[in-house]
N, C-alpha and C. Protein backbone atom coordinates (compact mmCIF):
# COMPACT_ATOMS: atom_id res chain seq x y z
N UNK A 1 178.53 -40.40 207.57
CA UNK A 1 178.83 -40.94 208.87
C UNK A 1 179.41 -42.33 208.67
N UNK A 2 180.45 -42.57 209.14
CA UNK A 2 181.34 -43.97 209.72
C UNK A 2 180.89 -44.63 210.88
N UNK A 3 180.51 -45.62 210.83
CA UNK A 3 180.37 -46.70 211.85
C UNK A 3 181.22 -47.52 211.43
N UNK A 4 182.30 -48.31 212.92
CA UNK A 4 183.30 -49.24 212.69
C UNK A 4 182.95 -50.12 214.02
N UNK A 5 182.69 -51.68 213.51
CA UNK A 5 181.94 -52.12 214.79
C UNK A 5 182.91 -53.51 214.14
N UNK A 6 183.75 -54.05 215.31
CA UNK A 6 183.88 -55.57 214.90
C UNK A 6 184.91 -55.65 213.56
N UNK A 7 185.68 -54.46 213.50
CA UNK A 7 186.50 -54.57 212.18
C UNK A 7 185.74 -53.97 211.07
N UNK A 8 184.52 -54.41 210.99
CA UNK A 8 184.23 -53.48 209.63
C UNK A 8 183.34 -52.09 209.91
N UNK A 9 183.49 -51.44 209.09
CA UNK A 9 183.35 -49.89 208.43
C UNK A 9 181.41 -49.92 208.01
N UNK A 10 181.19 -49.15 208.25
CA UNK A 10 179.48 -49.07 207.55
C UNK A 10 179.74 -47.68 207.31
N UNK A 11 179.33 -47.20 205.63
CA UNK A 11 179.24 -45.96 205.27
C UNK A 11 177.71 -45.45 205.74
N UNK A 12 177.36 -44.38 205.94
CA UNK A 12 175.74 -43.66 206.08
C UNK A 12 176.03 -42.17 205.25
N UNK A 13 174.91 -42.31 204.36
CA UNK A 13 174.96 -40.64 203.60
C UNK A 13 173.29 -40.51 203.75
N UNK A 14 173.04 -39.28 204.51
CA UNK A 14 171.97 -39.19 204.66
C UNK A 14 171.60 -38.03 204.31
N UNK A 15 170.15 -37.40 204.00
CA UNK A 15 169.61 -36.14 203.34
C UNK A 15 169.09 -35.65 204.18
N UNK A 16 168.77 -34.56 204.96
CA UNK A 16 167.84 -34.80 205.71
C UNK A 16 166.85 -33.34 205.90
N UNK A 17 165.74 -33.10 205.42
CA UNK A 17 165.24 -31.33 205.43
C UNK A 17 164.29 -31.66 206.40
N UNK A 18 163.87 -30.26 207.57
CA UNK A 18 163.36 -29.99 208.56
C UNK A 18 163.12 -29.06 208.55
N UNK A 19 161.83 -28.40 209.61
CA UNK A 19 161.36 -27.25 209.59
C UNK A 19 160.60 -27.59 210.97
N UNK A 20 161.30 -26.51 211.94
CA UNK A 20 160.78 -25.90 212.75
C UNK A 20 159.89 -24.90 213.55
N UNK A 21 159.00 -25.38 213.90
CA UNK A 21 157.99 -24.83 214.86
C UNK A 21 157.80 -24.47 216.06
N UNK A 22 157.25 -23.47 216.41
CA UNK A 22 157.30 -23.05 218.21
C UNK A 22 158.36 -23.58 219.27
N UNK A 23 159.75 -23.23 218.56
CA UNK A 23 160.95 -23.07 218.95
C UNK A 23 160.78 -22.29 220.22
N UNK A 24 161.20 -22.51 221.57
CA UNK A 24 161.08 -21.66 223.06
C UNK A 24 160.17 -21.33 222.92
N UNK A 25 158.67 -21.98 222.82
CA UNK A 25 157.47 -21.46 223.16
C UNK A 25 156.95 -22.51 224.64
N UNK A 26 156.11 -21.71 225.23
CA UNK A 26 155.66 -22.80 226.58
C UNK A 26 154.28 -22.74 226.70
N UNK A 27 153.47 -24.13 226.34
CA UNK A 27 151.88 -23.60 226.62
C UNK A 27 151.93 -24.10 228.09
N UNK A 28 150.61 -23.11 228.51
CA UNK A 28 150.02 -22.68 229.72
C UNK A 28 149.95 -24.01 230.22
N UNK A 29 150.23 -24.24 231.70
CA UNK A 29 149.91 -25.42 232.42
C UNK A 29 148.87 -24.85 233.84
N UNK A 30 147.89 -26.03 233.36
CA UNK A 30 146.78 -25.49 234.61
C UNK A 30 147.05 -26.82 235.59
N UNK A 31 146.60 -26.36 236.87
CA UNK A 31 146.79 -26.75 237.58
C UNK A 31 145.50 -26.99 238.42
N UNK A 32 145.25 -28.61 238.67
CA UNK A 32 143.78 -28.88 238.80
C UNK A 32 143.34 -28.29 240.65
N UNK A 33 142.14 -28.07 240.35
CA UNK A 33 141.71 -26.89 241.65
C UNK A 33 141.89 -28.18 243.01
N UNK A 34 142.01 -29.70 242.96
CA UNK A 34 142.40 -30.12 244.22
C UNK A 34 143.45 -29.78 244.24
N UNK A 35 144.77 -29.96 243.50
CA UNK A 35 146.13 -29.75 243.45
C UNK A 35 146.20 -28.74 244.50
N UNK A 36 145.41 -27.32 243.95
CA UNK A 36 145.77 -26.12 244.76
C UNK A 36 145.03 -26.14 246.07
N UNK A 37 144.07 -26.84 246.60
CA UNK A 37 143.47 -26.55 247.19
C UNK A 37 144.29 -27.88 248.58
N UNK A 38 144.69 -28.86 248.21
CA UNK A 38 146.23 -29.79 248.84
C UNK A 38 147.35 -29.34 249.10
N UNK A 39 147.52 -28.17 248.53
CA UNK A 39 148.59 -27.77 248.17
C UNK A 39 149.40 -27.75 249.63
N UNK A 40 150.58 -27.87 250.03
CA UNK A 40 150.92 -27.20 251.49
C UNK A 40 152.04 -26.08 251.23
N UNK A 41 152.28 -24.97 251.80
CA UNK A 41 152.75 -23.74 251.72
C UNK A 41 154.40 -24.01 252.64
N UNK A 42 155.17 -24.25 251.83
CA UNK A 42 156.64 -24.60 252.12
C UNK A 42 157.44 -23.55 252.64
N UNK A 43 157.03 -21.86 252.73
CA UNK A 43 157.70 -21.20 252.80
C UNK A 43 157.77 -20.74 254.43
């Protein structure tokens, strides 16, 4: 990667290894019993 800021040039060489986990996974969301019980019905 090139960065050019102000006339000069900055080189970047970078390495970089990764490993991914629970890629499109969704944990459960609860929803606290005042929430539902406040709730007002929009429909």
């Amino acid at each position: 990667m090139s960065m050019k800021v102000e006339g000069e040039t900055l080189d970047v060489v970078q390495q970089v290894k990764s490993e991914y986990k629970g890629v499109n996974t969704v944990d459960s969301i609860e929803v606290p019993q005042e929430v539902k019980d406040n709730a007002v019905n929009a429909g």
